[in-house]
Protein backbone atom coordinates (compact mmCIF):
# COMPACT_ATOMS: atom_id res chain seq x y z
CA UNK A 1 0.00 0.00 0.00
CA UNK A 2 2.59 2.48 1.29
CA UNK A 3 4.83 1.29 -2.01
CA UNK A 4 1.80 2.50 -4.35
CA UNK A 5 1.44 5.58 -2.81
CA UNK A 6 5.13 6.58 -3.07
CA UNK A 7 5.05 5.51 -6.94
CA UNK A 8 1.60 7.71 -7.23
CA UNK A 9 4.16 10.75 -6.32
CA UNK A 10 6.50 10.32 -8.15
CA UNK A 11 4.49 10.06 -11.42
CA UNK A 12 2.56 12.88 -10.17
CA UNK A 13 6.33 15.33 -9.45
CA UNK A 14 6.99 13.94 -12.87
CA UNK A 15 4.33 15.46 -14.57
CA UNK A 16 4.85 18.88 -12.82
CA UNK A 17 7.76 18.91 -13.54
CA UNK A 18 7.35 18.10 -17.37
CA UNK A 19 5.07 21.28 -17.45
CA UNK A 20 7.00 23.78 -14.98
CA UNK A 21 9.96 23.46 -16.68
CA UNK A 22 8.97 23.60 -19.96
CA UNK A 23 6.59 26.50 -19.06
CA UNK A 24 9.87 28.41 -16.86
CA UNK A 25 11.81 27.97 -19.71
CA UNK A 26 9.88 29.57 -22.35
CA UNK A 27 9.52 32.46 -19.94
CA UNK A 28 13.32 32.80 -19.72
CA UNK A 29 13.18 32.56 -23.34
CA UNK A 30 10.82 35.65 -23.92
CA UNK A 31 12.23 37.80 -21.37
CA UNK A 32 15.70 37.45 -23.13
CA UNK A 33 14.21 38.53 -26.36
CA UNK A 34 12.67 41.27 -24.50
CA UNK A 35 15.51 42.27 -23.45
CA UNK A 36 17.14 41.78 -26.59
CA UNK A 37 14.66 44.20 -27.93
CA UNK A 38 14.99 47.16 -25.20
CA UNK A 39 11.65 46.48 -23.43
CA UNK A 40 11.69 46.24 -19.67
CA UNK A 41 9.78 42.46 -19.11
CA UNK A 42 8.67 43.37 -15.87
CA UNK A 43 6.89 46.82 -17.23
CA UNK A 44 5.29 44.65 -20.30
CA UNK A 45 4.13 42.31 -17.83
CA UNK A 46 2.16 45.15 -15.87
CA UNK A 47 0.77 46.24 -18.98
CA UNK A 48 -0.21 43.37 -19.89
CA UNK A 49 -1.79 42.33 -16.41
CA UNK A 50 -3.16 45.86 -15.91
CA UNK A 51 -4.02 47.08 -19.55
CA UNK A 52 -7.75 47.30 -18.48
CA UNK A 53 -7.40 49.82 -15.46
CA UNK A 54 -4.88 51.74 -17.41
CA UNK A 55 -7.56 52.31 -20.03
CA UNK A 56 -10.29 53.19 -17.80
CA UNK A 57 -7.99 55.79 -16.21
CA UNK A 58 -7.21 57.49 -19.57
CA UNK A 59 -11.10 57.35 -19.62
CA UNK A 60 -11.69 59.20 -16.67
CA UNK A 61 -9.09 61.45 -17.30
CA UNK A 62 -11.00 62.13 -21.03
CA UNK A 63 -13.97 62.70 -18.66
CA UNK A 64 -12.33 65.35 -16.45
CA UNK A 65 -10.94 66.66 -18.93
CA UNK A 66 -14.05 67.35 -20.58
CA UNK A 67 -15.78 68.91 -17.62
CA UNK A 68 -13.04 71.23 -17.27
CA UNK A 69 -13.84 71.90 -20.55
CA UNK A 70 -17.35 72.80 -19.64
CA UNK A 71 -16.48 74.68 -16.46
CA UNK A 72 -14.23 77.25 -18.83
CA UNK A 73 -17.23 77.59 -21.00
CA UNK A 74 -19.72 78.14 -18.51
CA UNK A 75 -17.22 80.99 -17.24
CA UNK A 76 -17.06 82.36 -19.96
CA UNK A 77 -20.62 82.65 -20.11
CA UNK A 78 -21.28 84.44 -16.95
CA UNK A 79 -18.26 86.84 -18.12
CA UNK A 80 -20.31 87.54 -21.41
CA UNK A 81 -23.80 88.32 -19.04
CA UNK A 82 -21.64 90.13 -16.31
CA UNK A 83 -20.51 92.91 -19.39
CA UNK A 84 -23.94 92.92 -20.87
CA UNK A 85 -25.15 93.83 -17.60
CA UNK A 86 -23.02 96.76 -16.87
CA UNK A 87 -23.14 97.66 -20.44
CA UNK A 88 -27.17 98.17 -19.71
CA UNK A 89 -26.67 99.75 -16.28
CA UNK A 90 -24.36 102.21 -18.51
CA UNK A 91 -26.14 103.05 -20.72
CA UNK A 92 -29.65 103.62 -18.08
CA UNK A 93 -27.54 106.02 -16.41
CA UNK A 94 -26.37 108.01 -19.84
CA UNK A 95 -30.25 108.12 -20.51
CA UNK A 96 -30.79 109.14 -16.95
CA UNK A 97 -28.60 112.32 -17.41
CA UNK A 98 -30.07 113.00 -20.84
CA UNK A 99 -33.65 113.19 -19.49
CA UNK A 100 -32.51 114.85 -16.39
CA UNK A 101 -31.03 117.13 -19.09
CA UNK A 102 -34.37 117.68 -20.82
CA UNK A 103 -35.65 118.24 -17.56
CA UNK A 104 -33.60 121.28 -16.67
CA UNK A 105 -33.53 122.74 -20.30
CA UNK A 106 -37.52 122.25 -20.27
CA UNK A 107 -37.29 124.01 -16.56
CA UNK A 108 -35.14 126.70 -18.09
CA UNK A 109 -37.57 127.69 -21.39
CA UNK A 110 -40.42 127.94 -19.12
CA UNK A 111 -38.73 130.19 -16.76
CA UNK A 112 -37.97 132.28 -19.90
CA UNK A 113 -40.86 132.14 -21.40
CA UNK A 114 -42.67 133.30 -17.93
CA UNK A 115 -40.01 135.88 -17.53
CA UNK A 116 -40.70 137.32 -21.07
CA UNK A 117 -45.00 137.04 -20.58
CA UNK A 118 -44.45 138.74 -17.47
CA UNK A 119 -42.17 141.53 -19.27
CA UNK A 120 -44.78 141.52 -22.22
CA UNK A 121 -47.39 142.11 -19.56
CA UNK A 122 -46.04 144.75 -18.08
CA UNK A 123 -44.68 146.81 -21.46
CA UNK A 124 -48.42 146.27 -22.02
CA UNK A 125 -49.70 148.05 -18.75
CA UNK A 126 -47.03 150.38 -19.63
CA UNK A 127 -48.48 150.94 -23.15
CA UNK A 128 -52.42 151.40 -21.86
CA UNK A 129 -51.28 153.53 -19.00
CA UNK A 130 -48.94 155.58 -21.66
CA UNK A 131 -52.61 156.05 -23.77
CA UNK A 132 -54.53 156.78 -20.84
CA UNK A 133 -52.50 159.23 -19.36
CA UNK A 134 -52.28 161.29 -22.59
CA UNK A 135 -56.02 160.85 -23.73
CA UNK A 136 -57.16 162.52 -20.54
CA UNK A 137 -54.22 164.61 -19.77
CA UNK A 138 -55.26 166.27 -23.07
CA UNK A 139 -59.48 166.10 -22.44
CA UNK A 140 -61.24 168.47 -20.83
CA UNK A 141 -61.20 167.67 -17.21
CA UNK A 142 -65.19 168.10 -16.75
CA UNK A 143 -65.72 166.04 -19.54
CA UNK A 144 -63.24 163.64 -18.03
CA UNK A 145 -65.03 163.78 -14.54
CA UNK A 146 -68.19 163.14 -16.11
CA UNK A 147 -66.62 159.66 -17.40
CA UNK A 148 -65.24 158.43 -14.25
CA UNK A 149 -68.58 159.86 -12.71
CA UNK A 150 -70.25 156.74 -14.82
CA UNK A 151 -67.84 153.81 -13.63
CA UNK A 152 -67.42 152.24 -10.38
CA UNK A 153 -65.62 153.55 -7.86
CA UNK A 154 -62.50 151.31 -7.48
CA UNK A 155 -62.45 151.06 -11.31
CA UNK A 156 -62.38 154.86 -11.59
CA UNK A 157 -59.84 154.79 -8.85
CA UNK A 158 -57.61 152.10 -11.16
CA UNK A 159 -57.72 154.42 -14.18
CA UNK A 160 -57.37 157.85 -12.41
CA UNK A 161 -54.32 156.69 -10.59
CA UNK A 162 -52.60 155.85 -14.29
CA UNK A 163 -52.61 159.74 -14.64
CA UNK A 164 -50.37 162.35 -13.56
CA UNK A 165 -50.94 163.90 -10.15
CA UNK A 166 -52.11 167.58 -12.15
CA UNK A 167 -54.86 165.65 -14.57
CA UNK A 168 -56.17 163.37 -11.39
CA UNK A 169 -56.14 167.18 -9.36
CA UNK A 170 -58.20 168.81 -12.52
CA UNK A 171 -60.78 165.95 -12.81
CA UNK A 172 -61.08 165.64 -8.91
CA UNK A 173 -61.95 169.30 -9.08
CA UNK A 174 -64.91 168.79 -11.65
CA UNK A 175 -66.72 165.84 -9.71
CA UNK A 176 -69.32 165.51 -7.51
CA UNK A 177 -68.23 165.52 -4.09
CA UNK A 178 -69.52 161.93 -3.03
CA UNK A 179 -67.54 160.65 -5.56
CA UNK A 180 -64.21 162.58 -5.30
CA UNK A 181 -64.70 161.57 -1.67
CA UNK A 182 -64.85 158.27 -2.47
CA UNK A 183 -62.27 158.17 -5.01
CA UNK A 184 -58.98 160.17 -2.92
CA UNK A 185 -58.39 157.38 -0.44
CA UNK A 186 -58.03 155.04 -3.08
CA UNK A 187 -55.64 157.49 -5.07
CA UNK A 188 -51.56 157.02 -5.47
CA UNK A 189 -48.77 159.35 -5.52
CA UNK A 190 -47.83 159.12 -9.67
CA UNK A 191 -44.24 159.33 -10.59
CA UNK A 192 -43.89 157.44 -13.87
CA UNK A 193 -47.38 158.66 -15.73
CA UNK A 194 -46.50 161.90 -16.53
CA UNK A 195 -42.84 160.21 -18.34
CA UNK A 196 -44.85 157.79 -19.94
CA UNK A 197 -47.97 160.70 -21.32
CA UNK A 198 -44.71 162.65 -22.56
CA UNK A 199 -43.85 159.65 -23.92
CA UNK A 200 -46.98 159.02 -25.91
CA UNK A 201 -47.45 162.31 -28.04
CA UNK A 202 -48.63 165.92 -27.59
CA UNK A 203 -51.34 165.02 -29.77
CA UNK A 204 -54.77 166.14 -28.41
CA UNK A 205 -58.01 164.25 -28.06
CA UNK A 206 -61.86 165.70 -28.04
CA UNK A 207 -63.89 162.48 -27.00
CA UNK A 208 -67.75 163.30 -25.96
CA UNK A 209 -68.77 161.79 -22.20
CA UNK A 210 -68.63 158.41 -22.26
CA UNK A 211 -66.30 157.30 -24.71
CA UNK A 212 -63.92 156.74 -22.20
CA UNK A 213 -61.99 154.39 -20.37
């Protein structure tokens, strides 16, 4: 028993040994040609043991690469809107000044054109006064009284003080008393009406009762 157990090993170390050195020796065989051909056997045999994870490392590092890709875009992006945004803010704020521009210009015109309405006005109360003072300066002063006689007393008192102090004496004189009463509180010391009767003529006037302001 014990005899056919020790010849069962040995066949069996025989046959290992018919393949392991057969199989060593062909690996001594292509690591000298290897060698023979400038390759490192030991970095061929990584490759060619770890070809698969060295390809799913390029992989990820095509992945990465991409998203950084992506990333520089998006950047870019937002740089693009960031410019366009102050670009708009810019230009609100130009348009801002311009109508705040218009504003004060459009201020401006209607100060002037106030300024020269209430200069028109007053060459025009100028001008009437100017008439008045020289229609009745040169009227008789009765037939003068009789006129102001006719018109309310504060109106009267409007007109009569456009005259010189001399006409508004000589019509005073020719009215009835209520009414010259009435009238001389309401009457003002004149010191441009005479100027401005000079101013209008020497011309004289007849004008029957009534005619008048």
């Amino acid at each position: 028993m014990e005899e056919k157990k020790a010849g069962f090993g040995l066949r069996l170390m025989k046959v290992l040994l018919s393949i392991l050195v057969p199989a060593v020796f062909l690996l001594l065989l292509i690591a000298l040609f290897l060698k023979l051909a400038g390759l490192n056997p030991v970095d061929e045999a990584k490759n060619l043991l770890f070809g698969g994870s060295s390809g799913s490392s390029a992989q990820l590092s095509g992945g990465s690469s991409a998203v950084s890709d992506q990333i520089v875009s998006l950047k870019q992006q937002v740089a693009a809107q960031q410019s366009t945004i102050k670009q708009l803010q810019s230009d609100s704020v130009s348009k801002s000044d311009q109508i705040s521009q218009l504003n004060t210009q459009l201020k401006q015109a209607q100060a002037d054109a106030s300024q020269k309405s209430s200069t028109a006005s007053k060459q025009s109360q100028t001008a009437r006064q100017a008439v008045y003072a020289q229609t009745y300066r040169n009227m008789d002063p009765a037939k003068a009284a009789a006129i102001f006689e006719k018109l309310p007393t504060n109106q009267a008192a409007e007109y009569i003080n456009m005259l010189d102090d001399k006409t508004k004496a000589a019509i005073l004189q020719n009215m009835s008393a209520d009414k010259a009463a009435a009238l001389t509180p309401l009457l003002q010391a004149s010191s441009s009406a005479p100027a401005a009767a000079n101013a209008g003529g020497t011309g004289t006037s007849s004008t029957s009762a009534g005619s008048y302001p």
